[in-house]
N, C-alpha and C. Protein backbone atom coordinates (compact mmCIF):
# COMPACT_ATOMS: atom_id res chain seq x y z
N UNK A 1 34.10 -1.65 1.50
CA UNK A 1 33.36 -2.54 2.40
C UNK A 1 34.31 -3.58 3.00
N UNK A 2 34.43 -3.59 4.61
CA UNK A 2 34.75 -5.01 4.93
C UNK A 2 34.10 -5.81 5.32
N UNK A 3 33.90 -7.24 5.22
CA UNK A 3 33.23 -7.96 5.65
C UNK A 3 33.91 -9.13 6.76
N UNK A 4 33.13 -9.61 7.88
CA UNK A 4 34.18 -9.96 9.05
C UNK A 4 32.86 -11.35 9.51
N UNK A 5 33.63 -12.30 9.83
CA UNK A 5 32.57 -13.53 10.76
C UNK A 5 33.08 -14.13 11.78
N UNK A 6 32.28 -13.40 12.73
CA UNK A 6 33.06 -13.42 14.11
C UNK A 6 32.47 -14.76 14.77
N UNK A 7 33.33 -15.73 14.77
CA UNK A 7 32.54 -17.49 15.42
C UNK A 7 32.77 -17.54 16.90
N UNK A 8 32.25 -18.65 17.26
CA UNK A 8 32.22 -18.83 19.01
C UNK A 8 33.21 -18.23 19.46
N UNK A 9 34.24 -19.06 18.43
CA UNK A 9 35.27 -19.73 19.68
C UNK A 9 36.32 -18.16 19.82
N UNK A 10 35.99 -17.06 18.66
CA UNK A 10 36.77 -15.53 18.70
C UNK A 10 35.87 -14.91 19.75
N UNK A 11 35.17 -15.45 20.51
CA UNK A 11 34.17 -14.44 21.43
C UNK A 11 34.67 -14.75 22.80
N UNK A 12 34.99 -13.98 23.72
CA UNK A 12 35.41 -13.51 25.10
C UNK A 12 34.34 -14.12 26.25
N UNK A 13 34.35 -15.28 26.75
CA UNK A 13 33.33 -15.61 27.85
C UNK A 13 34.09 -14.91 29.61
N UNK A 14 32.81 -14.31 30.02
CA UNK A 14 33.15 -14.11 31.26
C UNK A 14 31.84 -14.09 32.51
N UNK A 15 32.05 -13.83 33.54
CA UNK A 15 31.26 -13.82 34.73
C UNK A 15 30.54 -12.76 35.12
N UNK A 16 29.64 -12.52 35.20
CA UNK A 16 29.08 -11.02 36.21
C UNK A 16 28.35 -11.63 37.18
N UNK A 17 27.57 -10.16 37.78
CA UNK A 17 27.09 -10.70 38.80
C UNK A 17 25.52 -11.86 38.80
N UNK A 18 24.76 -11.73 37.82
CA UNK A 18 24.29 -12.45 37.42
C UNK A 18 24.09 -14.39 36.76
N UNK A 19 25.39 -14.13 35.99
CA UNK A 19 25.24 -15.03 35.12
C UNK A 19 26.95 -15.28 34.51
N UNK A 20 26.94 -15.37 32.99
CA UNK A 20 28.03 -15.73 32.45
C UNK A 20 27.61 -14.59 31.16
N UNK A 21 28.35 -14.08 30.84
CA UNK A 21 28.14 -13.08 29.24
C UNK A 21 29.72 -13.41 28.74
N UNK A 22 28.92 -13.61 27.02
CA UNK A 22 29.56 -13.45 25.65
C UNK A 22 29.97 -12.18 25.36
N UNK A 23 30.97 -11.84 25.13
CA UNK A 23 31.33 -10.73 24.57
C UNK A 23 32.08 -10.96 23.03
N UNK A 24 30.53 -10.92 22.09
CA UNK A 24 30.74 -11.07 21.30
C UNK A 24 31.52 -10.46 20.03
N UNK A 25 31.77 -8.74 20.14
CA UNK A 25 32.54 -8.40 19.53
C UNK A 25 32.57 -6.72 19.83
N UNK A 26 33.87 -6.07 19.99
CA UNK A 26 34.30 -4.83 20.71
C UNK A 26 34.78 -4.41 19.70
N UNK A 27 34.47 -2.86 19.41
CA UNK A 27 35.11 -1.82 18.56
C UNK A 27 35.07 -0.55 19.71
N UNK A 28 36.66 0.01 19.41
CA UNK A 28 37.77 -1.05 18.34
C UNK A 28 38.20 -2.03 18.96
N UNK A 29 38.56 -3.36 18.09
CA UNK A 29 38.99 -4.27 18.63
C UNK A 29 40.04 -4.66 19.39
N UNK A 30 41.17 -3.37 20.24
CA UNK A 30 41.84 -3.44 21.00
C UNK A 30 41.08 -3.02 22.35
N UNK A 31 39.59 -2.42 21.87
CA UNK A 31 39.04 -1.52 23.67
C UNK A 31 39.05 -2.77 24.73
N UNK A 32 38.41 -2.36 25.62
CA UNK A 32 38.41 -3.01 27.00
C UNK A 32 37.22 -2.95 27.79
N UNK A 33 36.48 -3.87 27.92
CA UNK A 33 35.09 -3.47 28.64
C UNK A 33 35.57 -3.04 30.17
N UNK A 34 36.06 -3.43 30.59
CA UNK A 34 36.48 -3.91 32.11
C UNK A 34 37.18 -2.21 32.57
N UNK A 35 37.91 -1.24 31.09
CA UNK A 35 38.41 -0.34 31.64
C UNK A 35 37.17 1.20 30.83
N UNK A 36 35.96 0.65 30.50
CA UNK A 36 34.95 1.41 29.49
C UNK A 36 35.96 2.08 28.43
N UNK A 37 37.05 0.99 27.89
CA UNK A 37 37.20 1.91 26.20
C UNK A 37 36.55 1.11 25.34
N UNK A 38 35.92 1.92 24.78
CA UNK A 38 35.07 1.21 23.59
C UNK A 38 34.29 2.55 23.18
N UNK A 39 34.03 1.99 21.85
CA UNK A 39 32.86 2.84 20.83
C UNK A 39 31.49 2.27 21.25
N UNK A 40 31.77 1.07 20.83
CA UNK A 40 30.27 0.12 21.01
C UNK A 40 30.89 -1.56 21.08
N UNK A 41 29.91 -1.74 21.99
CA UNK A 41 30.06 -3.40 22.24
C UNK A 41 28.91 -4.60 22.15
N UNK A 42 29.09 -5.23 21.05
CA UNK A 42 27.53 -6.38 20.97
C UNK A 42 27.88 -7.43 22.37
N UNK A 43 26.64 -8.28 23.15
CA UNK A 43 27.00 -9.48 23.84
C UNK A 43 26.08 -10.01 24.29
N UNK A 44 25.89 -10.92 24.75
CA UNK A 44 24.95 -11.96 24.72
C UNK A 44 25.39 -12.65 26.55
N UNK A 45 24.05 -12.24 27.51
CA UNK A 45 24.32 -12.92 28.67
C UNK A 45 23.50 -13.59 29.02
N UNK A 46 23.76 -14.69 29.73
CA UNK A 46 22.45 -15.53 30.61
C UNK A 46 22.63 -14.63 31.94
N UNK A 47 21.13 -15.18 32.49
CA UNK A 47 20.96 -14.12 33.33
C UNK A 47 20.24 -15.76 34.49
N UNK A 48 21.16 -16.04 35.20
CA UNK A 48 20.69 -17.30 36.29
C UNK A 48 20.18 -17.30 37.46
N UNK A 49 20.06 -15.95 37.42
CA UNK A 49 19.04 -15.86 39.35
C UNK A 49 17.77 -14.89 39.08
N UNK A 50 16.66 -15.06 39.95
CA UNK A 50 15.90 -14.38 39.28
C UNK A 50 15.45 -13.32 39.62
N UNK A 51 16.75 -12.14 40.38
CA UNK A 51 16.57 -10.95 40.54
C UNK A 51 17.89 -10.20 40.28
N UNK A 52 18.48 -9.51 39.45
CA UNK A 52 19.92 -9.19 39.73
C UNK A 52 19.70 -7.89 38.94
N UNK A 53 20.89 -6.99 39.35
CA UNK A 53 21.13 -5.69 39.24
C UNK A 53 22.19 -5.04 38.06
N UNK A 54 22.16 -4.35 37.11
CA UNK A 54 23.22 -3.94 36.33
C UNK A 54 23.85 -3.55 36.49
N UNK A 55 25.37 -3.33 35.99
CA UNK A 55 26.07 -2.81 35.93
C UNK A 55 26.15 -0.83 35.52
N UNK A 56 26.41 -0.09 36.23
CA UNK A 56 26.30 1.26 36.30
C UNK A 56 27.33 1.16 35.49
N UNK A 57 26.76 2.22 34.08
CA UNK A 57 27.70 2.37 33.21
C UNK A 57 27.85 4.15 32.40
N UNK A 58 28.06 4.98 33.06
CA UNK A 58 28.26 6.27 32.64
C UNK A 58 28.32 6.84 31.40
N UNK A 59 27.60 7.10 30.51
CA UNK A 59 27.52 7.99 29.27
C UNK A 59 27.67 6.52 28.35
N UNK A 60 26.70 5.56 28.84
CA UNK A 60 26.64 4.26 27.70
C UNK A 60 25.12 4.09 27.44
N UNK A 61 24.42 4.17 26.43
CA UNK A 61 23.23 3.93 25.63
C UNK A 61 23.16 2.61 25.31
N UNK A 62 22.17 1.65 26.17
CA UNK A 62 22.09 0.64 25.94
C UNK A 62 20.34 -0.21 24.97
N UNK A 63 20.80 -1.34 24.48
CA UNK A 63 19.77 -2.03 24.00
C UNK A 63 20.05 -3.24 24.42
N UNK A 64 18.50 -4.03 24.98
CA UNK A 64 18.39 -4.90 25.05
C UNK A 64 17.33 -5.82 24.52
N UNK A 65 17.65 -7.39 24.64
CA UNK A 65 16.40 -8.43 24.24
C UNK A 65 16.43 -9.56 24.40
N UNK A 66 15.42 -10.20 25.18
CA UNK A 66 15.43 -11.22 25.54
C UNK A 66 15.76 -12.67 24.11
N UNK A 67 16.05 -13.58 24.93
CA UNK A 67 16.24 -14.61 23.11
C UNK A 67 15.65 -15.72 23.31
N UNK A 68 15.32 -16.03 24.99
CA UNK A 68 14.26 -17.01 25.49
C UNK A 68 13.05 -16.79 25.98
N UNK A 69 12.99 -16.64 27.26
CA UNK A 69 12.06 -16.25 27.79
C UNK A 69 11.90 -14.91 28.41
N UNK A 70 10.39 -14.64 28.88
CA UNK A 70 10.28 -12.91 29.60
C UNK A 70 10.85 -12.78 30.20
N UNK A 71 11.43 -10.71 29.83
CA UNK A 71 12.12 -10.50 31.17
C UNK A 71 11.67 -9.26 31.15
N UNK A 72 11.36 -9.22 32.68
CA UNK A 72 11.05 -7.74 33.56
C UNK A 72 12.03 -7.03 33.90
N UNK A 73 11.99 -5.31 33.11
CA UNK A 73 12.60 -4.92 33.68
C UNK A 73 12.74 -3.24 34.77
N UNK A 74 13.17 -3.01 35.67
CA UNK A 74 12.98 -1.82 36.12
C UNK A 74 14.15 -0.39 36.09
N UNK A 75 13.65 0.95 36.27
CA UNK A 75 14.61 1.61 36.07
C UNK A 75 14.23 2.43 36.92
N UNK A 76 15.41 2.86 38.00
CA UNK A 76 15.21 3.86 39.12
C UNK A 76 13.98 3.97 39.68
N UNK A 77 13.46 2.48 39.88
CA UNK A 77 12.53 2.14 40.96
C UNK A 77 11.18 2.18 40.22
N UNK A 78 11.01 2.75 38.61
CA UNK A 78 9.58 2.88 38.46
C UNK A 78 9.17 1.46 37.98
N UNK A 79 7.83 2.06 37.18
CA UNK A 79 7.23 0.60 36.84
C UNK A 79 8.01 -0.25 35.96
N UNK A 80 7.33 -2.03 36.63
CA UNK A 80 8.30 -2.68 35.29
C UNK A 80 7.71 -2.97 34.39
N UNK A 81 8.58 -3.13 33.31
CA UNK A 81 8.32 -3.30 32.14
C UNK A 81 9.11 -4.54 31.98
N UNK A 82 7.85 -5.21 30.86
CA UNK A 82 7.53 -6.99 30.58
C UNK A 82 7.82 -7.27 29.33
N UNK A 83 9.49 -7.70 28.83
CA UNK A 83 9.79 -7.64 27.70
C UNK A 83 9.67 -9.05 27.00
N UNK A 84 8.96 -9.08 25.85
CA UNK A 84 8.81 -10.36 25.40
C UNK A 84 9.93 -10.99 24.78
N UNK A 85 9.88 -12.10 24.42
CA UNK A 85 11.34 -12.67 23.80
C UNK A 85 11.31 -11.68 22.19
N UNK A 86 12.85 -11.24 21.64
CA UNK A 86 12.80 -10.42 21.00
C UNK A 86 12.68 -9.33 20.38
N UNK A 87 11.85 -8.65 21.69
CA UNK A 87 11.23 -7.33 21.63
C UNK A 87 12.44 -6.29 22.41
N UNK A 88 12.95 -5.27 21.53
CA UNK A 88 14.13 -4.92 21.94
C UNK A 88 13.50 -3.44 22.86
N UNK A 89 14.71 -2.78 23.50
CA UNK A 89 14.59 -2.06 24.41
C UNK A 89 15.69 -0.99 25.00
N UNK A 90 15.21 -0.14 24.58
CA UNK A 90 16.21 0.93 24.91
C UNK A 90 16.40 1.78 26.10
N UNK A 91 17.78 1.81 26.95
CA UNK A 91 18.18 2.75 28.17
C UNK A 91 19.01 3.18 28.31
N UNK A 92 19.08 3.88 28.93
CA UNK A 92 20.47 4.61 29.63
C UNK A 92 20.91 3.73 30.61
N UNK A 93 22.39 3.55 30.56
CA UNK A 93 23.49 2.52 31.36
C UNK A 93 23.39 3.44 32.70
N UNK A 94 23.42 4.43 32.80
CA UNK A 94 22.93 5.27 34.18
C UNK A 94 22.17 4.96 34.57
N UNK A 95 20.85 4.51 34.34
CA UNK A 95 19.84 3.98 35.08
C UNK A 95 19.93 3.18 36.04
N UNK A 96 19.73 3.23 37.42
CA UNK A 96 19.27 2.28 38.47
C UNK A 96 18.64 1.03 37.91
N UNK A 97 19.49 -0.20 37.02
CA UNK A 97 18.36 -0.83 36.47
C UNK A 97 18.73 -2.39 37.11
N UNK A 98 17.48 -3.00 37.05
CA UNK A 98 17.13 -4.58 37.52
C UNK A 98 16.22 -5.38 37.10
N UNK A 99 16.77 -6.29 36.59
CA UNK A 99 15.80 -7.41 35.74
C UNK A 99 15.35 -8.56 36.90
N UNK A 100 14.37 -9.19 36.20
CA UNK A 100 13.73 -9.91 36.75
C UNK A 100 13.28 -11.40 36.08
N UNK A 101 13.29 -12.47 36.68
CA UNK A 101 13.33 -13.66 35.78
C UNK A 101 14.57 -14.23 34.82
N UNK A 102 14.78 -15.58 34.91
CA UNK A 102 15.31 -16.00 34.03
C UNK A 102 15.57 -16.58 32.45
N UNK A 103 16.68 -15.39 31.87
CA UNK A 103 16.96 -15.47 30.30
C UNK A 103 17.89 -15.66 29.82
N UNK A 104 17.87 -15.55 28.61
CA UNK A 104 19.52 -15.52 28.13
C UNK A 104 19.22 -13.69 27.15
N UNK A 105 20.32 -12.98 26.90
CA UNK A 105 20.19 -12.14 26.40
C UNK A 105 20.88 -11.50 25.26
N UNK A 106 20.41 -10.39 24.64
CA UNK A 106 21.36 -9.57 23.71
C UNK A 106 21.61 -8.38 23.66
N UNK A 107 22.71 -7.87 24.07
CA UNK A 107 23.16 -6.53 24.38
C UNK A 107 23.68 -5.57 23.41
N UNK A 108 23.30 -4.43 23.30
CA UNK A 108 24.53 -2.89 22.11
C UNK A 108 24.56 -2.32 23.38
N UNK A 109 25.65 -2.16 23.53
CA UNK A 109 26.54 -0.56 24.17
C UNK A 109 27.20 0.21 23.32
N UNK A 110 26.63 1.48 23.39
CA UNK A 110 27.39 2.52 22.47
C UNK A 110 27.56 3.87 23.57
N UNK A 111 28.82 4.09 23.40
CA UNK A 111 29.86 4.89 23.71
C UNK A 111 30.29 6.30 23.18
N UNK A 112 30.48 7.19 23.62
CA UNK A 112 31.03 8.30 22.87
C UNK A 112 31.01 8.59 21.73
N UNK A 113 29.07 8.97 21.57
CA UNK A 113 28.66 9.51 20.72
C UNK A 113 28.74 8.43 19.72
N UNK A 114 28.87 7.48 19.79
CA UNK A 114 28.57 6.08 18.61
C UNK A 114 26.75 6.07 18.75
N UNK A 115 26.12 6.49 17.61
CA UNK A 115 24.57 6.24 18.08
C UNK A 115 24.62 4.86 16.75
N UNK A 116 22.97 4.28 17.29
CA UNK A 116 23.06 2.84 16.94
C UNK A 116 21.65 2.53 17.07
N UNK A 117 21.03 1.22 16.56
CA UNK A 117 19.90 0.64 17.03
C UNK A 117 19.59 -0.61 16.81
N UNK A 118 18.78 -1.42 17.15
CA UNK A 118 19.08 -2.90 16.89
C UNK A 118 16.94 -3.40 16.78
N UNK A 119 17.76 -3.78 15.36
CA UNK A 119 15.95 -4.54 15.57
C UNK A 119 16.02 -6.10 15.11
N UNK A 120 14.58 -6.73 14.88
CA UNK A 120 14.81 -7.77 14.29
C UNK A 120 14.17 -8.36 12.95
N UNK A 121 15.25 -9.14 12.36
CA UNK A 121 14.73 -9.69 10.89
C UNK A 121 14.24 -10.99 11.04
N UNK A 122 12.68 -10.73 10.22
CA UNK A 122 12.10 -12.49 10.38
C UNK A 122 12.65 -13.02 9.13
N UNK A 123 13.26 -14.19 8.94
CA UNK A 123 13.73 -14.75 8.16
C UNK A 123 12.68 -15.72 8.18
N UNK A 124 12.07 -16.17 6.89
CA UNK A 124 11.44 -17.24 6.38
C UNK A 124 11.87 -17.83 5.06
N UNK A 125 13.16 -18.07 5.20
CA UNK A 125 13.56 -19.60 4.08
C UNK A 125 14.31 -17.98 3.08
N UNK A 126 14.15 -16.69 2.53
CA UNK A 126 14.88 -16.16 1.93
C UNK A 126 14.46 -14.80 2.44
N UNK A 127 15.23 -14.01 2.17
CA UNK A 127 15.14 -12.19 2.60
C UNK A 127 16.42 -11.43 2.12
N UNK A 128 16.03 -10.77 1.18
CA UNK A 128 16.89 -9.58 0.95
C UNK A 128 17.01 -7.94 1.48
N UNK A 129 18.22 -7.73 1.96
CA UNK A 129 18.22 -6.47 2.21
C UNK A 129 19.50 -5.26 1.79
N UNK A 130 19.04 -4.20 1.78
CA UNK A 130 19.66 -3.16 0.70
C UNK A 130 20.55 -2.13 2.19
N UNK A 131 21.57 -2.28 1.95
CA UNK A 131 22.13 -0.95 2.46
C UNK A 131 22.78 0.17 1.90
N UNK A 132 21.76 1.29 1.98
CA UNK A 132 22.15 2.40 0.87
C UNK A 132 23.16 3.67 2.53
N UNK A 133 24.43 3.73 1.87
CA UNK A 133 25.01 4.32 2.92
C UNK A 133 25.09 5.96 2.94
N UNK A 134 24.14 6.80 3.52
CA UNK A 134 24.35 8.06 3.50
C UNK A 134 25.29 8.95 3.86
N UNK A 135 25.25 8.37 5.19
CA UNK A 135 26.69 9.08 6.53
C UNK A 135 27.87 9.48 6.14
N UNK A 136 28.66 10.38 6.42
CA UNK A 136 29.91 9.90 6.42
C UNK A 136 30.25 9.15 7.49
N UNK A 137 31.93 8.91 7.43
CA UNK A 137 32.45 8.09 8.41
C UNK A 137 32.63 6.89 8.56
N UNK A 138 32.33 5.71 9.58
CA UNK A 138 32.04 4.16 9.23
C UNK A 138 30.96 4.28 9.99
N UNK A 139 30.45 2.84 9.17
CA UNK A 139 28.89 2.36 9.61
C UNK A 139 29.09 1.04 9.99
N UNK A 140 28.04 0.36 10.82
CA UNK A 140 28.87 -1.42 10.66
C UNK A 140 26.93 -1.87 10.58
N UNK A 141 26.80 -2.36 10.36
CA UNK A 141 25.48 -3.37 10.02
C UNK A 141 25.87 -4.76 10.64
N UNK A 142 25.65 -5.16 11.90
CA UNK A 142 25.85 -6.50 11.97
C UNK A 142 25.23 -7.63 12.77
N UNK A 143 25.06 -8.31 12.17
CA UNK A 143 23.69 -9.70 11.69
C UNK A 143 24.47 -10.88 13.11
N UNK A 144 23.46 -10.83 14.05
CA UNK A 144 23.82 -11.61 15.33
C UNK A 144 22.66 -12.95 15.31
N UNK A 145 23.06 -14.43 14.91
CA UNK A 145 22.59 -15.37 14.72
C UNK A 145 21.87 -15.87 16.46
N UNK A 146 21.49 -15.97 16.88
CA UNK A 146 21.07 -16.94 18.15
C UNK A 146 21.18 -18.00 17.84
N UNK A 147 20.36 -19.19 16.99
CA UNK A 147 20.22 -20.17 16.67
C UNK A 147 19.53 -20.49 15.13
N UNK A 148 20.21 -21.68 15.03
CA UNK A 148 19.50 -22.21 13.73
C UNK A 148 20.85 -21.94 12.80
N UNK A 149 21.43 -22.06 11.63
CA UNK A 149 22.11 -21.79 10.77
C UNK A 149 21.19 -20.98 9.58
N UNK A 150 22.33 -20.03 8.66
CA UNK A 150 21.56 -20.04 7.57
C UNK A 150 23.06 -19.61 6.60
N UNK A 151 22.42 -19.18 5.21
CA UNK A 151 23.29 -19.12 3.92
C UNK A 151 23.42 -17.32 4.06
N UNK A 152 24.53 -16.93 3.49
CA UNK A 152 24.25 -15.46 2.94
C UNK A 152 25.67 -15.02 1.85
N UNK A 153 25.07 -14.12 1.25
CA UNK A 153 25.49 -13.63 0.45
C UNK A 153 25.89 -11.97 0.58
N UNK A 154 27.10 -11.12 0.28
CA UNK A 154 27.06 -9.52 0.30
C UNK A 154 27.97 -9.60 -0.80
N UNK A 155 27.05 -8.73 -1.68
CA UNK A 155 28.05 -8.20 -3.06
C UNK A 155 28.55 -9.97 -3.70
N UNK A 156 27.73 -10.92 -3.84
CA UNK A 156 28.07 -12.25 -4.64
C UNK A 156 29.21 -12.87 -3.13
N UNK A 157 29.41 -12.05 -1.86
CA UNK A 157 30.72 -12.78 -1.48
C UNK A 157 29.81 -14.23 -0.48
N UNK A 158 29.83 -15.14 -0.75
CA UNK A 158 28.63 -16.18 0.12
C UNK A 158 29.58 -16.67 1.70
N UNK A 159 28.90 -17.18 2.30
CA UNK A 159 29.03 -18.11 3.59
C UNK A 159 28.26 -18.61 3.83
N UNK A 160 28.43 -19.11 5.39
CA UNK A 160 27.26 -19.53 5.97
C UNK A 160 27.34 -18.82 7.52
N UNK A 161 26.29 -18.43 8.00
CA UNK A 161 26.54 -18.14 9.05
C UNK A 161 25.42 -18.73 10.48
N UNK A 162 26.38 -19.44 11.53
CA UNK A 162 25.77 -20.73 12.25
C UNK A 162 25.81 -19.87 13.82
N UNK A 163 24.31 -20.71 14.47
CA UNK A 163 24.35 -20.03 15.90
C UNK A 163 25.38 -19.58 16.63
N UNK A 164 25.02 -18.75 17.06
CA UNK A 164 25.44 -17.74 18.20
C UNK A 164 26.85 -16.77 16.91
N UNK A 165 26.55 -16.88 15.75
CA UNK A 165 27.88 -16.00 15.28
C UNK A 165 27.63 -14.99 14.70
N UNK A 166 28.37 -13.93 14.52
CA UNK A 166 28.53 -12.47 13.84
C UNK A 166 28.58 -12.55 12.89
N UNK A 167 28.17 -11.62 11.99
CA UNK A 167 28.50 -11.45 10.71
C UNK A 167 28.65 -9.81 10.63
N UNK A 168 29.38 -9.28 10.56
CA UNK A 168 29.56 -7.39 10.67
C UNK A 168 30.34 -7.26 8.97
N UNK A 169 29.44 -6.45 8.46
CA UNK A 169 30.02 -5.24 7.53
C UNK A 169 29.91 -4.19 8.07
N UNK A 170 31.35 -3.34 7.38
CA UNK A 170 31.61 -2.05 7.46
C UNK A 170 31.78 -1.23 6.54
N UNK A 171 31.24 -0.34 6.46
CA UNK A 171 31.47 0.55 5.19
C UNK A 171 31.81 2.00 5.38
N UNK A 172 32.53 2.30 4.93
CA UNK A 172 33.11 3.90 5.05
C UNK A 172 32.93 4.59 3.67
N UNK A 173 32.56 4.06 2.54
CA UNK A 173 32.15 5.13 1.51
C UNK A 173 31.02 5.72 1.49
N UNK A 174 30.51 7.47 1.24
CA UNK A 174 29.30 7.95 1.34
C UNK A 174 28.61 6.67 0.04
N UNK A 175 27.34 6.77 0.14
CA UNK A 175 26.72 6.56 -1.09
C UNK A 175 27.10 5.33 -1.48
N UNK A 176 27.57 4.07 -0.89
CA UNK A 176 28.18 2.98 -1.17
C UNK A 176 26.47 1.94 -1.03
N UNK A 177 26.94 1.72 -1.87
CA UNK A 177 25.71 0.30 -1.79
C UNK A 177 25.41 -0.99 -1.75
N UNK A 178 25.17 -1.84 -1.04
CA UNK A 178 25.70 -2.91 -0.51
C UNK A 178 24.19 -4.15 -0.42
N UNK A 179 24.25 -5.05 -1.43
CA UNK A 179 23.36 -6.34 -1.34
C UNK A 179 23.45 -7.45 -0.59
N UNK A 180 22.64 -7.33 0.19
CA UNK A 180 22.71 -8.68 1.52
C UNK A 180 21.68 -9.55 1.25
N UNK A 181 22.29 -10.99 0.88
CA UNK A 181 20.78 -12.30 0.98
C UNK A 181 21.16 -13.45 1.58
N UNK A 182 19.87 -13.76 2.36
CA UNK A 182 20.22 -14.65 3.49
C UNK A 182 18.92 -15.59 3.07
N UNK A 183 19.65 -16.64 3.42
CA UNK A 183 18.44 -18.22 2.97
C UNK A 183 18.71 -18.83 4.41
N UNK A 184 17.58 -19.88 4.72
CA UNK A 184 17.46 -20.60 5.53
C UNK A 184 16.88 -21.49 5.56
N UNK A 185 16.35 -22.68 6.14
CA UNK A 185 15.61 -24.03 6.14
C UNK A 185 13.66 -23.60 6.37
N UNK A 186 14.02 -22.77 7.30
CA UNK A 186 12.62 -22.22 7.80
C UNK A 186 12.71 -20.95 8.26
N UNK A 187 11.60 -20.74 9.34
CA UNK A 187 11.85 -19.13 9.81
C UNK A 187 12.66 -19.10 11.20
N UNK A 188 13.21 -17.82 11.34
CA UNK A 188 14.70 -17.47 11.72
C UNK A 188 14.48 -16.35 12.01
N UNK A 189 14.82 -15.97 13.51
CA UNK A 189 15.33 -14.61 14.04
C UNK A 189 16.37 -14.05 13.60
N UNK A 190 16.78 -13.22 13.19
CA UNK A 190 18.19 -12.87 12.88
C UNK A 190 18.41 -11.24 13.52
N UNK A 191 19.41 -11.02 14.28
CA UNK A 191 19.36 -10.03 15.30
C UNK A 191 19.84 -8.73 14.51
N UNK A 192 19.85 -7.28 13.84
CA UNK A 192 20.31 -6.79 13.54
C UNK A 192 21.01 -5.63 13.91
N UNK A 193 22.16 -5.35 13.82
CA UNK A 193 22.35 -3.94 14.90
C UNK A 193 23.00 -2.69 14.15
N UNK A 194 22.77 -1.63 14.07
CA UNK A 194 23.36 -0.83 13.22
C UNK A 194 23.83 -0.22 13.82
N UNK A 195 25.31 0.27 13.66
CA UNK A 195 26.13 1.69 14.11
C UNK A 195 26.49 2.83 13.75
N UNK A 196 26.24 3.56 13.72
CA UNK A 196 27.38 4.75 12.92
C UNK A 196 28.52 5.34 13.95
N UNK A 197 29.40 5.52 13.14
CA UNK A 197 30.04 5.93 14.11
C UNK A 197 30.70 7.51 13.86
């Protein structure tokens, strides 16, 4: 198992056509969004006008979710769809796609055959969770804070982990088993994203 805590100030800020996006953390950590090498990429964008268009992205499987407010979204012109804050959402980077309204957001791109999915954990003051690893290969499990701070623990190793930061384990043994506990003040979104790769 490795365990990794990726803070602000290691995260990549840049511009699109929209807004400003976090690029919060790229595997492998030498790829390149800008030239599509990558496996998979987590990130987090505001989105400041309230009609703008995505980025066309060829053989990339995307998830998204709002972390403020609604956002509408469309794909190759059909109906839109009205995503609530948190409620995640899955497409193809091929899609003709365009959001609507202003948010801030959270992004998985997975790449060449990296499949993945991202849901969310309600945290209320404690929550434990078990990762029993079947796969071969590597897996990464990793815990994307928005706001609020909280405590955690994997295998006795503790931290803390504070808005907007990463927390990624990886594990490459079949059958490896891995204890995650997370405390907090109150209740808490906590973003989760799983990979295999």
């Amino acid at each position: 198992m490795n365990l990794k805590l990726i803070k602000k100030d290691m995260q990549k800020v840049s511009n699109w056509s929209g807004g400003k996006t976090n690029e919060i953390y790229i595997y492998p950590e030498d790829g390149n969004y800008n030239e599509r090498e990558f496996l998979f990429r987590l990130s987090s964008a505001t989105v400041e006008v309230e009609k703008s268009e995505f980025t066309y992205l060829e053989g990339v499987d995307r998830y998204i979710l709002s972390l403020d407010n609604e956002l509408a979204i469309t794909h190759n012109e059909d109906d839109e769809i009205k995503l609530k804050p948190f409620e995640v959402h899955n497409f193809s980077g091929e899609d003709s796609t365009k959001s609507f309204g202003k948010a801030r957001d959270f992004n998985l791109m997975l790449k060449n055959g990296a499949k993945g999915n991202v849901s969310i954990v309600n945290l209320n003051r404690f929550k434990e969770i078990t990762i029993n690893k079947k796969s071969k290969g590597v897996s990464f499990e990793c815990f994307y804070l928005p706001k609020e701070e909280l405590m955690f623990s994997v295998n006795e190793k503790e931290g803390i982990l504070k808005s907007g930061e990463l927390l990624i384990i990886e594990t490459t043994e079949r059958d490896e088993k891995i204890k995650i506990k997370f405390k907090s003040n109150g209740v808490v979104n906590l973003i989760d994203s799983k990979i295999i790769l």
